[in-house]
N, C-alpha and C. Protein backbone atom coordinates (compact mmCIF):
# COMPACT_ATOMS: atom_id res chain seq x y z
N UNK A 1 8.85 -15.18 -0.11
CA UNK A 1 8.19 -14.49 1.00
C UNK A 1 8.47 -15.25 2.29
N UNK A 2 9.05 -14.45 3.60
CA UNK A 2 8.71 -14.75 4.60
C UNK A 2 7.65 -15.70 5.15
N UNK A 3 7.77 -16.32 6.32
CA UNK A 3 6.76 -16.91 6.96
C UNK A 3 5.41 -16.15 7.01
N UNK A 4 5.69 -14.66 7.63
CA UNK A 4 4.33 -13.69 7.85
C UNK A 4 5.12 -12.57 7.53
N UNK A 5 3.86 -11.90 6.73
CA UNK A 5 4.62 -10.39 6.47
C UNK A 5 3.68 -9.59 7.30
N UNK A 6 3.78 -8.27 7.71
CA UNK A 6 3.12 -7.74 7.86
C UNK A 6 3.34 -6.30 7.34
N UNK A 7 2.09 -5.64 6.94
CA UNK A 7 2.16 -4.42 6.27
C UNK A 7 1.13 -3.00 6.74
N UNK A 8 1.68 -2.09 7.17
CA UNK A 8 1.05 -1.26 8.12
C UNK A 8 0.57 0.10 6.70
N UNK A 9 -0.54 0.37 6.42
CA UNK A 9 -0.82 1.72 5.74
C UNK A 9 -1.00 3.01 6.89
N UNK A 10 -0.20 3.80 5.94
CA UNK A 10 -0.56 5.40 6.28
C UNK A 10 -1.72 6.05 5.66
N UNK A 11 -2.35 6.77 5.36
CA UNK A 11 -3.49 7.16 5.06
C UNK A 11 -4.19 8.63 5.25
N UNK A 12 -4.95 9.66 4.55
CA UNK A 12 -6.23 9.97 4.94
C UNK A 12 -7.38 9.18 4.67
N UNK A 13 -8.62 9.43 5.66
CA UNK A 13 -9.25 8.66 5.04
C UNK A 13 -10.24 9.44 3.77
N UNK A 14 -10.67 8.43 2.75
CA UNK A 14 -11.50 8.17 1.55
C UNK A 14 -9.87 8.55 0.49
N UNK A 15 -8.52 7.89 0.63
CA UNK A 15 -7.42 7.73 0.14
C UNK A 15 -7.91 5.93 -0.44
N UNK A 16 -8.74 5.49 0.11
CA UNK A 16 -8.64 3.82 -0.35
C UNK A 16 -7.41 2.96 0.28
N UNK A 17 -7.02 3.65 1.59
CA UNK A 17 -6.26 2.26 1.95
C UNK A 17 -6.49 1.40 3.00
N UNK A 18 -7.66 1.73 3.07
CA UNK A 18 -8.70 0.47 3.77
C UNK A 18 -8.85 -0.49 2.58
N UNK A 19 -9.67 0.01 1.85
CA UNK A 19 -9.78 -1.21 0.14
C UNK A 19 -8.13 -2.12 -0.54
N UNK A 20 -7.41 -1.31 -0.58
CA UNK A 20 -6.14 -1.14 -0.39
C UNK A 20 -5.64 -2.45 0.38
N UNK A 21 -5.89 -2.31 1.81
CA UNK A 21 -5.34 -3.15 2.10
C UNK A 21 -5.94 -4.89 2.47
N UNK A 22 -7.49 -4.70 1.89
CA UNK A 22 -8.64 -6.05 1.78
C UNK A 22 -7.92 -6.48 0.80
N UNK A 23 -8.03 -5.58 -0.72
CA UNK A 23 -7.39 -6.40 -1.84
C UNK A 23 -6.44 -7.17 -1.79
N UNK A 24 -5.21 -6.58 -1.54
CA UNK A 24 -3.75 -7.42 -1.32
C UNK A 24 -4.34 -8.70 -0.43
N UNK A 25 -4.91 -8.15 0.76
CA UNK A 25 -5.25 -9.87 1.24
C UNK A 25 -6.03 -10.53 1.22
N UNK A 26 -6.95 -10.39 0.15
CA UNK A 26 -7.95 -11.52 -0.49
C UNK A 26 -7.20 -11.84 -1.52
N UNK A 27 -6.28 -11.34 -2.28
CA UNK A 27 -5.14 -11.59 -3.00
C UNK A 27 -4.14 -12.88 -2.40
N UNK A 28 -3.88 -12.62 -1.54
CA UNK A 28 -3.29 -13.71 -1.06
C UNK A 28 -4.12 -14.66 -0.45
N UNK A 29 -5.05 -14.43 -0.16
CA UNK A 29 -6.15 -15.43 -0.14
C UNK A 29 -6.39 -16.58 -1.42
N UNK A 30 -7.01 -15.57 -2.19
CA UNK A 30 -6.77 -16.58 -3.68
C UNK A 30 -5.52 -17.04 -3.52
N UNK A 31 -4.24 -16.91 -3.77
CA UNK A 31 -3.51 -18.00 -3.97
C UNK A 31 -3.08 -18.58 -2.49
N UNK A 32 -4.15 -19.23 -2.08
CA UNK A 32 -3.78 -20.53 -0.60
C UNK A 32 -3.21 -20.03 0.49
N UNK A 33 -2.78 -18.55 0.67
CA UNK A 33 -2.27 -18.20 1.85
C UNK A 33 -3.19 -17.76 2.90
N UNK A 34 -3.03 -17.43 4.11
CA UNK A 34 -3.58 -17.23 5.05
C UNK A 34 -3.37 -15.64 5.24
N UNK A 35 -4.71 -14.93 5.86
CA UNK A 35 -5.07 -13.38 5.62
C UNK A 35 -5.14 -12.55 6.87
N UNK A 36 -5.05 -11.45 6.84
CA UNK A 36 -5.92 -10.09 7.68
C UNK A 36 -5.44 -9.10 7.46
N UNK A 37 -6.73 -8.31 6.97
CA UNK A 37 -6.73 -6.44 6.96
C UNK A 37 -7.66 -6.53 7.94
N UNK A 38 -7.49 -5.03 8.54
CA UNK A 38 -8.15 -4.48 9.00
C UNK A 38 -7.85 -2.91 8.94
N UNK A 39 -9.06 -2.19 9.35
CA UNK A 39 -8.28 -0.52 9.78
C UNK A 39 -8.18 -0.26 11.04
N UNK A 40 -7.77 1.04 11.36
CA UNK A 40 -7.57 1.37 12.51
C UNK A 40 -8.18 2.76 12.39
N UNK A 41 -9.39 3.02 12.58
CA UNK A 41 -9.99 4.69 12.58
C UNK A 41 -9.42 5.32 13.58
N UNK A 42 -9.53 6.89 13.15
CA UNK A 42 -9.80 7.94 14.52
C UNK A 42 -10.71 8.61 14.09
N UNK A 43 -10.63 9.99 13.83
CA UNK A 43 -11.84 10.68 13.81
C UNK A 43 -12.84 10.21 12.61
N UNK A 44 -13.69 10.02 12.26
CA UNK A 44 -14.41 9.56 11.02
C UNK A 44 -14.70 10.49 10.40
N UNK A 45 -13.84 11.16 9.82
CA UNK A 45 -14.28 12.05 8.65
C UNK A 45 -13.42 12.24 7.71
N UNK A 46 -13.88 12.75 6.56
CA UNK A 46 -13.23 12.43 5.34
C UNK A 46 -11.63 13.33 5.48
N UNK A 47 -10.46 13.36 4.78
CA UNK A 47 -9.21 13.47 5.18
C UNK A 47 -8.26 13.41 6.70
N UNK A 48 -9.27 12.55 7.73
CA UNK A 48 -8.81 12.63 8.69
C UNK A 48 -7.75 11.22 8.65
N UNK A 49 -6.27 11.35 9.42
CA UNK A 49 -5.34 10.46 9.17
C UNK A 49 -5.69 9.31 10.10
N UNK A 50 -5.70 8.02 9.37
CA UNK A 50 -6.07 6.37 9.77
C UNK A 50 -4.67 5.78 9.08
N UNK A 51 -5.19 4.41 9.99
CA UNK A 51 -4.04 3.01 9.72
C UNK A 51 -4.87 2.10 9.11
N UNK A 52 -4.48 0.79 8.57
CA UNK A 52 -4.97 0.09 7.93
C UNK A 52 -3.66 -0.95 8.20
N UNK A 53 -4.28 -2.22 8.41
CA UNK A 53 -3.01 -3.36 8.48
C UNK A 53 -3.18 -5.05 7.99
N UNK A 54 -2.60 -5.07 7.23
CA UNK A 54 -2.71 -6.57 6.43
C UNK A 54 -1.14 -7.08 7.02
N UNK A 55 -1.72 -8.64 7.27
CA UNK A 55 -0.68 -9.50 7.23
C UNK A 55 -1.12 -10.73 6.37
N UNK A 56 0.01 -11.77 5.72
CA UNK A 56 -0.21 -12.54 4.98
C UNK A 56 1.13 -13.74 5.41
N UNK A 57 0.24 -14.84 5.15
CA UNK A 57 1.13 -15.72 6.08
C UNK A 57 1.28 -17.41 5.15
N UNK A 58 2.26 -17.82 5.11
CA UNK A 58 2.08 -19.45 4.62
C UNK A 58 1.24 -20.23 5.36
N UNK A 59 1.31 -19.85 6.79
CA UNK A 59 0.72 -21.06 7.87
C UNK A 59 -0.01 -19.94 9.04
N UNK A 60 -1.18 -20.41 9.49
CA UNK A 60 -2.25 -19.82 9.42
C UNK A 60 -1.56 -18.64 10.73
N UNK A 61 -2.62 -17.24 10.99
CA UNK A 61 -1.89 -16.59 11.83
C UNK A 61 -2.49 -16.73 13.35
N UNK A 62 -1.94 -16.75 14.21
CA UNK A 62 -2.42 -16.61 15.54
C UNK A 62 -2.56 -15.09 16.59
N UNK A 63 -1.84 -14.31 15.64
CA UNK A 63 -2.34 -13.46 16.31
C UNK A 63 -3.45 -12.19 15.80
N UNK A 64 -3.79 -11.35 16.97
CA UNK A 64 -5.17 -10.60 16.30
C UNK A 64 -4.93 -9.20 16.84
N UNK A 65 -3.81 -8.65 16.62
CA UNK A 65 -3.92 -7.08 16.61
C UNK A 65 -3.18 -6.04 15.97
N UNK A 66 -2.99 -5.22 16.46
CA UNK A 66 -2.29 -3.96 15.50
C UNK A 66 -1.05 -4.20 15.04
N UNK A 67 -0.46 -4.05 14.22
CA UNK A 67 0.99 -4.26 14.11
C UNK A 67 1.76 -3.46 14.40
N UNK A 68 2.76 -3.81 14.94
CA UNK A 68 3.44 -2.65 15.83
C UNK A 68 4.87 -2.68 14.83
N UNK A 69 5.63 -3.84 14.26
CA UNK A 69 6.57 -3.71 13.82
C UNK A 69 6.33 -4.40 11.87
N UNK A 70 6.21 -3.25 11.25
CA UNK A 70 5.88 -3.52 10.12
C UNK A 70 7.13 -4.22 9.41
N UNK A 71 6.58 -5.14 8.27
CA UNK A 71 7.72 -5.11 7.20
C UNK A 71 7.74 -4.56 6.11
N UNK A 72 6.48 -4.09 5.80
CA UNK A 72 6.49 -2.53 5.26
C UNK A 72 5.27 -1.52 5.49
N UNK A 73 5.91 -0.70 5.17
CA UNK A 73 4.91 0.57 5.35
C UNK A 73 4.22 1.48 3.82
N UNK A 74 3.14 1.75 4.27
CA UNK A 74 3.08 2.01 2.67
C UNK A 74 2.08 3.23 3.15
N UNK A 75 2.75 4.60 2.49
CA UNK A 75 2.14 5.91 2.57
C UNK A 75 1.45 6.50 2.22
N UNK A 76 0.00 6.62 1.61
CA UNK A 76 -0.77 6.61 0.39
C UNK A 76 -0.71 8.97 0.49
N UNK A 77 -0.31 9.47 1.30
CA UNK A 77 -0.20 10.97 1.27
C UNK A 77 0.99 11.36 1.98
N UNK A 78 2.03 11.88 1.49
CA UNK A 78 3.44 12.32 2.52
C UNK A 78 2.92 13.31 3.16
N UNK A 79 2.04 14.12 3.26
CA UNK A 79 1.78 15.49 4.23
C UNK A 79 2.19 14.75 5.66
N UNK A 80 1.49 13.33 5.80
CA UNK A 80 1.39 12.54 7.12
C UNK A 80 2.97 12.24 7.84
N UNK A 81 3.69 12.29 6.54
CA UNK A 81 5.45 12.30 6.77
C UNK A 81 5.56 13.44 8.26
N UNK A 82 4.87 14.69 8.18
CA UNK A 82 5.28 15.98 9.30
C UNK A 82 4.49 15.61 10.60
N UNK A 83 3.35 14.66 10.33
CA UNK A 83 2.77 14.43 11.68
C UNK A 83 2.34 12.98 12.16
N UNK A 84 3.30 12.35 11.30
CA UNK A 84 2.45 10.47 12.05
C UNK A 84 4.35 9.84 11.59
N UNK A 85 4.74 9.34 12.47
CA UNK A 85 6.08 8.81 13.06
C UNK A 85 5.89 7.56 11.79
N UNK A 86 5.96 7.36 10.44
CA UNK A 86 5.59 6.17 9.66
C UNK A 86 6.14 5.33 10.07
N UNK A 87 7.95 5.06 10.30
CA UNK A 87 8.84 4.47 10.18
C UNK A 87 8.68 3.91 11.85
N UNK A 88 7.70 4.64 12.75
CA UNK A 88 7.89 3.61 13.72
C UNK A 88 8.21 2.04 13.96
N UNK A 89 8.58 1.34 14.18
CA UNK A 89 8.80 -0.12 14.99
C UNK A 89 9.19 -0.56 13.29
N UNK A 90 9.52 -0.26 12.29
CA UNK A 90 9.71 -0.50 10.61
C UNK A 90 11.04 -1.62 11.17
N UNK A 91 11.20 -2.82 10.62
CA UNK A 91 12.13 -3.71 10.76
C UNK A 91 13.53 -3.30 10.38
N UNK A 92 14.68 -4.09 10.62
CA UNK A 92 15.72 -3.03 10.23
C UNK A 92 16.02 -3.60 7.94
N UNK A 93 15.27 -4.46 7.76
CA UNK A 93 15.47 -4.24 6.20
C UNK A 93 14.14 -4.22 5.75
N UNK A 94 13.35 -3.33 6.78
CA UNK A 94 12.25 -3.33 5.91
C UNK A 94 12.15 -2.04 4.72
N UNK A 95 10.92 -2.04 4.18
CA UNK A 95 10.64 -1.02 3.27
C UNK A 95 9.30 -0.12 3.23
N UNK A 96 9.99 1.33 2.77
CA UNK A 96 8.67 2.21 3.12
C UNK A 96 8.15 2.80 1.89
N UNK A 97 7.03 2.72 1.25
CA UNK A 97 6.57 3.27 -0.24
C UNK A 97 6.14 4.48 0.28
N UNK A 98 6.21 5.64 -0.58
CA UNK A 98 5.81 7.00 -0.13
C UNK A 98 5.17 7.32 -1.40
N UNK A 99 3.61 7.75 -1.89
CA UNK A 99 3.00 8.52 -2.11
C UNK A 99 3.66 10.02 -2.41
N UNK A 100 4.58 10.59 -3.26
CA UNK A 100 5.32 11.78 -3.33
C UNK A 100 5.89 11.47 -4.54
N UNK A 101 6.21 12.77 -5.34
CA UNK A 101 6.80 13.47 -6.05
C UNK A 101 8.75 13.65 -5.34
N UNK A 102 8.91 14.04 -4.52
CA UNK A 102 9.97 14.23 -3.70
C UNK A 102 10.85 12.70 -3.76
N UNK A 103 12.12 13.07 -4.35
CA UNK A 103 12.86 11.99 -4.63
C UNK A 103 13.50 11.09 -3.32
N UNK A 104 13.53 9.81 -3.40
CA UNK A 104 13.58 8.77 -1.68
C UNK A 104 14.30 9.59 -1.15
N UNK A 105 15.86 9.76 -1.51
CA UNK A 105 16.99 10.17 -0.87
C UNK A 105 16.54 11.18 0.00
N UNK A 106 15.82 12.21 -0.67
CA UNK A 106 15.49 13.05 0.38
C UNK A 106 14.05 12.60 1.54
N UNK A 107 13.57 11.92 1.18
CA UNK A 107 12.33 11.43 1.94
C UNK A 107 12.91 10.84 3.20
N UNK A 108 14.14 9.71 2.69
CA UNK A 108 14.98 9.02 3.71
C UNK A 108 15.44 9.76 4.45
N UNK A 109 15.62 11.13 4.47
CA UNK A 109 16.39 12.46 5.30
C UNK A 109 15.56 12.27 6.20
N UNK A 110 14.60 12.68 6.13
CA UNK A 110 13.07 13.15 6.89
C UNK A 110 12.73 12.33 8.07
N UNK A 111 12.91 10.84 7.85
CA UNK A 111 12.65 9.42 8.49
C UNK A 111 13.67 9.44 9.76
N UNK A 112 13.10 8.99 10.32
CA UNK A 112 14.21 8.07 11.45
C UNK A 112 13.69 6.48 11.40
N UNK A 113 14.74 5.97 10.68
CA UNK A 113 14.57 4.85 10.03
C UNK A 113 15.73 3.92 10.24
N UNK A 114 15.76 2.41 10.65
CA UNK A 114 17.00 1.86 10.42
C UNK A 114 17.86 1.68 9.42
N UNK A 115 18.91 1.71 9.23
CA UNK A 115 20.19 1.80 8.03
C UNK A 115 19.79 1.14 6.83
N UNK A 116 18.98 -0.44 7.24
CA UNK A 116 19.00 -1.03 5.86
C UNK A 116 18.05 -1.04 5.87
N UNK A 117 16.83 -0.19 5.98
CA UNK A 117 15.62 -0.19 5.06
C UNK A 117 15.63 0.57 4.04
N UNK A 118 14.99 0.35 3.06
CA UNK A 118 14.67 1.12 1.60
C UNK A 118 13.50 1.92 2.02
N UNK A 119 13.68 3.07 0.81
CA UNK A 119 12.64 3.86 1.02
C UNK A 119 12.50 4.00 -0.60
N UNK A 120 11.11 4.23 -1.03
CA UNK A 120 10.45 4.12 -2.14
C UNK A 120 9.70 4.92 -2.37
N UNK A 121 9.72 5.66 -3.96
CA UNK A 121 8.68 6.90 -4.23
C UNK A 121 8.08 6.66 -5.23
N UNK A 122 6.74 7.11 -5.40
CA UNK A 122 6.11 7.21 -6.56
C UNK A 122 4.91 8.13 -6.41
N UNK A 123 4.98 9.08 -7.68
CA UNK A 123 3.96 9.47 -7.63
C UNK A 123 2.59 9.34 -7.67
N UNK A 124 2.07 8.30 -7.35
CA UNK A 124 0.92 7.79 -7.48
C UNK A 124 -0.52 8.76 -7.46
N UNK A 125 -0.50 9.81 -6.88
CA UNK A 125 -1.68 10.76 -7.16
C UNK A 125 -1.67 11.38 -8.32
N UNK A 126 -0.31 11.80 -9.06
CA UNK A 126 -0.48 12.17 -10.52
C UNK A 126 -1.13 11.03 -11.66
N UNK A 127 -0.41 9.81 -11.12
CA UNK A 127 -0.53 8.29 -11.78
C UNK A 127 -2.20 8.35 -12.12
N UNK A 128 -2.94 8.29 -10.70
CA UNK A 128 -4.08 8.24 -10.31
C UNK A 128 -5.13 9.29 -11.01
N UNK A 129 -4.88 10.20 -11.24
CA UNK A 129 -5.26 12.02 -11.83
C UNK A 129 -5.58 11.41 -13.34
N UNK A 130 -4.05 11.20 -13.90
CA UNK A 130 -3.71 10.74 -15.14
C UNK A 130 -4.65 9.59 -15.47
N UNK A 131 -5.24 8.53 -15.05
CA UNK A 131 -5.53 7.11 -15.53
C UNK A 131 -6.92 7.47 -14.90
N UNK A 132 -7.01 7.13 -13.85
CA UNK A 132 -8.77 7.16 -13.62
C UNK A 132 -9.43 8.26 -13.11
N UNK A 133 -8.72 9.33 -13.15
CA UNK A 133 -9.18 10.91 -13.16
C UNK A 133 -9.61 11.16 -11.74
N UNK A 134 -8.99 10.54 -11.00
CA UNK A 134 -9.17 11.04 -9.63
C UNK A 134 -8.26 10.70 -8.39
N UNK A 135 -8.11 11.79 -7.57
CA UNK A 135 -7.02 11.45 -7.08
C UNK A 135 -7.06 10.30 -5.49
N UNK A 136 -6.98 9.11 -5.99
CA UNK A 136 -7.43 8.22 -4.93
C UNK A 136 -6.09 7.41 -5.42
N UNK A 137 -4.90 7.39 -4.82
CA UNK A 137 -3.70 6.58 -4.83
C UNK A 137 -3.67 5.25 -4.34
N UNK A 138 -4.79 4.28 -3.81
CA UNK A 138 -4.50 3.27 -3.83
C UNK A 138 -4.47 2.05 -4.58
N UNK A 139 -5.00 2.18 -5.69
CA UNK A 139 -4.19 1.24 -6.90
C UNK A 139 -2.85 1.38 -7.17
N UNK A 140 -2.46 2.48 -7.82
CA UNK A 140 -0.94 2.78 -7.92
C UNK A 140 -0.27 2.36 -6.85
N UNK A 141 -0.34 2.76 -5.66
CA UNK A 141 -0.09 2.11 -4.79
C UNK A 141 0.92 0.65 -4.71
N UNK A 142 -0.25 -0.04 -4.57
CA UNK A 142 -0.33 -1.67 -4.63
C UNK A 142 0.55 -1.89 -6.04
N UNK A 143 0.60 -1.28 -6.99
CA UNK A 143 1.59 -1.42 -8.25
C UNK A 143 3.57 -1.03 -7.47
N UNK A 144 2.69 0.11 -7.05
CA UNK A 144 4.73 -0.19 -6.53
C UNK A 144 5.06 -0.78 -5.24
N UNK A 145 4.22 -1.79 -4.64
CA UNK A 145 4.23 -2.65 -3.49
C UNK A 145 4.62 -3.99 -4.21
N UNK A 146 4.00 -4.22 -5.08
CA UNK A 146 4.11 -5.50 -5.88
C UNK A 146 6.00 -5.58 -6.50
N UNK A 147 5.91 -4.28 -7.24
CA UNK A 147 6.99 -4.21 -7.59
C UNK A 147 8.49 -4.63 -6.56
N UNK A 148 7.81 -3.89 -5.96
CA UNK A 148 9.03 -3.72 -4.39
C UNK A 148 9.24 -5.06 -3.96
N UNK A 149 7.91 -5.55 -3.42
CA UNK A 149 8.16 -7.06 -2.55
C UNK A 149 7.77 -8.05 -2.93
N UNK A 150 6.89 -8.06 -4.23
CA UNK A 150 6.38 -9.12 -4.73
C UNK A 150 5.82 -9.98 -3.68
N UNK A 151 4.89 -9.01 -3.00
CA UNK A 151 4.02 -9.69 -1.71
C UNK A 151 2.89 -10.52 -2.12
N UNK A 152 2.52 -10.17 -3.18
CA UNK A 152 1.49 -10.46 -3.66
C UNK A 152 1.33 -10.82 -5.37
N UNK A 153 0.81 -11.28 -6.16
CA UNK A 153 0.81 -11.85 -7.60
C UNK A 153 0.45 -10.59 -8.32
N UNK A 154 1.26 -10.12 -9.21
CA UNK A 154 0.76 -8.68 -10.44
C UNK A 154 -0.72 -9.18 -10.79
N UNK A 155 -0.87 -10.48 -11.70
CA UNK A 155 -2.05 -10.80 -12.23
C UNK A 155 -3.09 -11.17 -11.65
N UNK A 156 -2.62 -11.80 -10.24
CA UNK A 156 -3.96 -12.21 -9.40
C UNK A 156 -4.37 -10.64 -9.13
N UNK A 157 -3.75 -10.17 -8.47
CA UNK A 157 -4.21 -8.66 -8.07
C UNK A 157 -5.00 -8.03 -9.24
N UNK A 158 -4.67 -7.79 -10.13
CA UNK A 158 -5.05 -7.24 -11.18
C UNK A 158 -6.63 -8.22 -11.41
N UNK A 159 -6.88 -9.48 -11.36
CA UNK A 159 -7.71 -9.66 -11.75
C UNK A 159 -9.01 -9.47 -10.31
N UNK A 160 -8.59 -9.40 -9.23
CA UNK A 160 -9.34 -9.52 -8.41
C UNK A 160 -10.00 -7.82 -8.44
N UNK A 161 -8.65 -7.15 -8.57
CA UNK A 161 -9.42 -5.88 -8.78
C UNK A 161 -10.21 -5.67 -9.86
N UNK A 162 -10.24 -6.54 -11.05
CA UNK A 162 -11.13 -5.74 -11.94
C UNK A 162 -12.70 -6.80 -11.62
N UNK A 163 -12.66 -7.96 -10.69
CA UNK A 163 -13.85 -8.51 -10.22
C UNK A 163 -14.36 -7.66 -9.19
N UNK A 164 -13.46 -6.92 -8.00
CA UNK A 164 -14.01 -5.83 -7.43
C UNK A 164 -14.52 -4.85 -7.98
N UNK A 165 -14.07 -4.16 -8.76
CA UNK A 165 -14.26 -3.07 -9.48
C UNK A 165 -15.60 -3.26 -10.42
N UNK A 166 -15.60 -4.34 -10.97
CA UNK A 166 -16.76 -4.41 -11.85
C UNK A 166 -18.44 -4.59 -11.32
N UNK A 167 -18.11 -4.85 -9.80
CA UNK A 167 -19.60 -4.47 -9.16
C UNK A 167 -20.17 -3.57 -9.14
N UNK A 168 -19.33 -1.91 -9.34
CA UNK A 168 -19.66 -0.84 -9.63
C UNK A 168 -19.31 0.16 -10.65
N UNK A 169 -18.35 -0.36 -11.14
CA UNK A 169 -18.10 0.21 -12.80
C UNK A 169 -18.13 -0.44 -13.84
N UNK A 170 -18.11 0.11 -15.05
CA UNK A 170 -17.63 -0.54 -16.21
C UNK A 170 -16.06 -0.91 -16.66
N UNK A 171 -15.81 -1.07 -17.74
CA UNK A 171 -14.54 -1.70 -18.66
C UNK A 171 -13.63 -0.46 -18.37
N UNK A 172 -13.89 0.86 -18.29
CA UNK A 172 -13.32 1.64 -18.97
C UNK A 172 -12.45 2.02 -17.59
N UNK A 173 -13.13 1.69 -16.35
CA UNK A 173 -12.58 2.33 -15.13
C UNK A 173 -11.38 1.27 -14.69
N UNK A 174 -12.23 -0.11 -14.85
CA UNK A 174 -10.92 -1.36 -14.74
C UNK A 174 -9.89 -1.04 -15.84
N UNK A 175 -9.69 -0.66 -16.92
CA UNK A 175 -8.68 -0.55 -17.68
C UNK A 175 -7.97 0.59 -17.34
N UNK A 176 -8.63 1.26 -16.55
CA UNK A 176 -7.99 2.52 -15.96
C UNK A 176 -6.85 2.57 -14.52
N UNK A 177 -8.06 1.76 -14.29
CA UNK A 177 -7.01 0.89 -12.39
C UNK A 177 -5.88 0.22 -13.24
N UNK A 178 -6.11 -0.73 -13.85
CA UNK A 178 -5.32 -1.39 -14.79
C UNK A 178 -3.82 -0.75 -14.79
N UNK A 179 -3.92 0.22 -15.41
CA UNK A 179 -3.18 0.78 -16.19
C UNK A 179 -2.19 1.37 -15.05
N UNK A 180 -2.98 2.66 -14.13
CA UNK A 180 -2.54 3.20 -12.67
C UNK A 180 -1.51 1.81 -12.30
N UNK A 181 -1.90 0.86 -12.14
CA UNK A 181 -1.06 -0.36 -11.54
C UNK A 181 0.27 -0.43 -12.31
N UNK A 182 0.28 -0.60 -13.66
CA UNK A 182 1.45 -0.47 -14.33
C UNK A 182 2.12 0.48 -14.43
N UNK A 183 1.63 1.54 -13.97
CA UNK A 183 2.33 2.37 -14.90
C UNK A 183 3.36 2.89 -13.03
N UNK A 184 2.67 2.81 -12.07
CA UNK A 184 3.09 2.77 -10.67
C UNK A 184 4.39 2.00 -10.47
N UNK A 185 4.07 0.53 -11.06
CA UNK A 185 5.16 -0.78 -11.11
C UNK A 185 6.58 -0.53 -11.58
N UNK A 186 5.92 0.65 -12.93
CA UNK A 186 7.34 0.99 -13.83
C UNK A 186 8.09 2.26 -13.32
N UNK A 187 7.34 3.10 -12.62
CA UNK A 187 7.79 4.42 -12.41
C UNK A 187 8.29 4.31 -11.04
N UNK A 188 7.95 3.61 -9.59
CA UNK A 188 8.71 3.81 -8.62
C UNK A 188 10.13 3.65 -8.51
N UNK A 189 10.74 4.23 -7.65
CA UNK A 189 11.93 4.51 -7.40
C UNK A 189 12.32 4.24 -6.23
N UNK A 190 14.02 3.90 -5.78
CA UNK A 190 13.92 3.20 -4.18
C UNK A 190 15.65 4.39 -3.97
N UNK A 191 15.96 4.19 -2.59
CA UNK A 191 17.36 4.56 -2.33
C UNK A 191 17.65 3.92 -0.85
């Protein structure tokens, strides 16, 4: 890993990529690195489109605002692909995870994106449907983020989520996130 990464979410909101993006950086918290999520609201209501932005750093960070030039982007709904510019200020090898069924190659059509960034798909709302019966894509998510950049530890993540998770569910829902995570890790796709 880089000195500082930074990672910009796309979103509706009650998608979880506000939670989404705390986890990954209390994640890197636990293992000794230096942190910040935050979101970025607009309208407050439920499917209305928000940002969310984590950076994670070896040596502590000094700065305190929006990120303007991500090193990745991570899409938790493509509808947002027709009306929110994702790939804005995106580095030229950075990478963009997309939330879709719709294979990269063609996703990468869609983008105005620099040459050597990757673009990445997974279905994560079927993932999500399938494993914990609802369609909230940000576990899966974070499974094909891990995969991609190894920003963050498979097992630390995994365990922090099932210490999050277990303040309000049981075994059956963590084995369920669980699972969404793997099964995200194995199934994304890049071009």
């Amino acid at each position: 890993m880089q000195q500082l990464t930074e990672i910009r979410w796309h979103a509706r909101a009650g998608q979880g990529a506000v939670t989404a993006a705390k986890v990954v950086a209390e994640t890197a918290l636990a293992a000794d690195q230096y942190m910040q999520a935050m979101p970025e609201y607009g309208p407050e209501r439920m499917g209305a489109p928000i940002k969310a932005f984590t950076r994670i750093s070896k040596v502590p960070i000094e700065i305190h605002c929006n990120i303007e030039n991500p090193d990745i982007v991570v899409v938790l709904d493509d509808s947002l692909l027709e009306i929110v510019n994702v790939a804005d200020g995106l580095v030229d090898d950075g990478v963009i995870v997309v939330n879709t069924c719709t294979p990269p190659a063609e996703v990468r059509a869609r983008l105005s994106m620099p040459a050597n960034a990757r673009v990445a798909c997974v279905d994560a709302s079927g993932i999500a449907l399938d494993t914990i019966k609802r369609d909230i894509p940000n576990t899966p998510m974070v499974g094909a983020l891990i995969k991609l950049t190894g920003v963050v530890d498979m097992e630390a993540f995994k365990s922090l989520l099932a210490k999050n998770l277990s303040k309000k569910f049981g075994q059956e829902m963590i084995d369920a996130n669980w699972a969404s995570v793997d099964r995200a890790f194995e199934e994304v796709t890049v071009a």
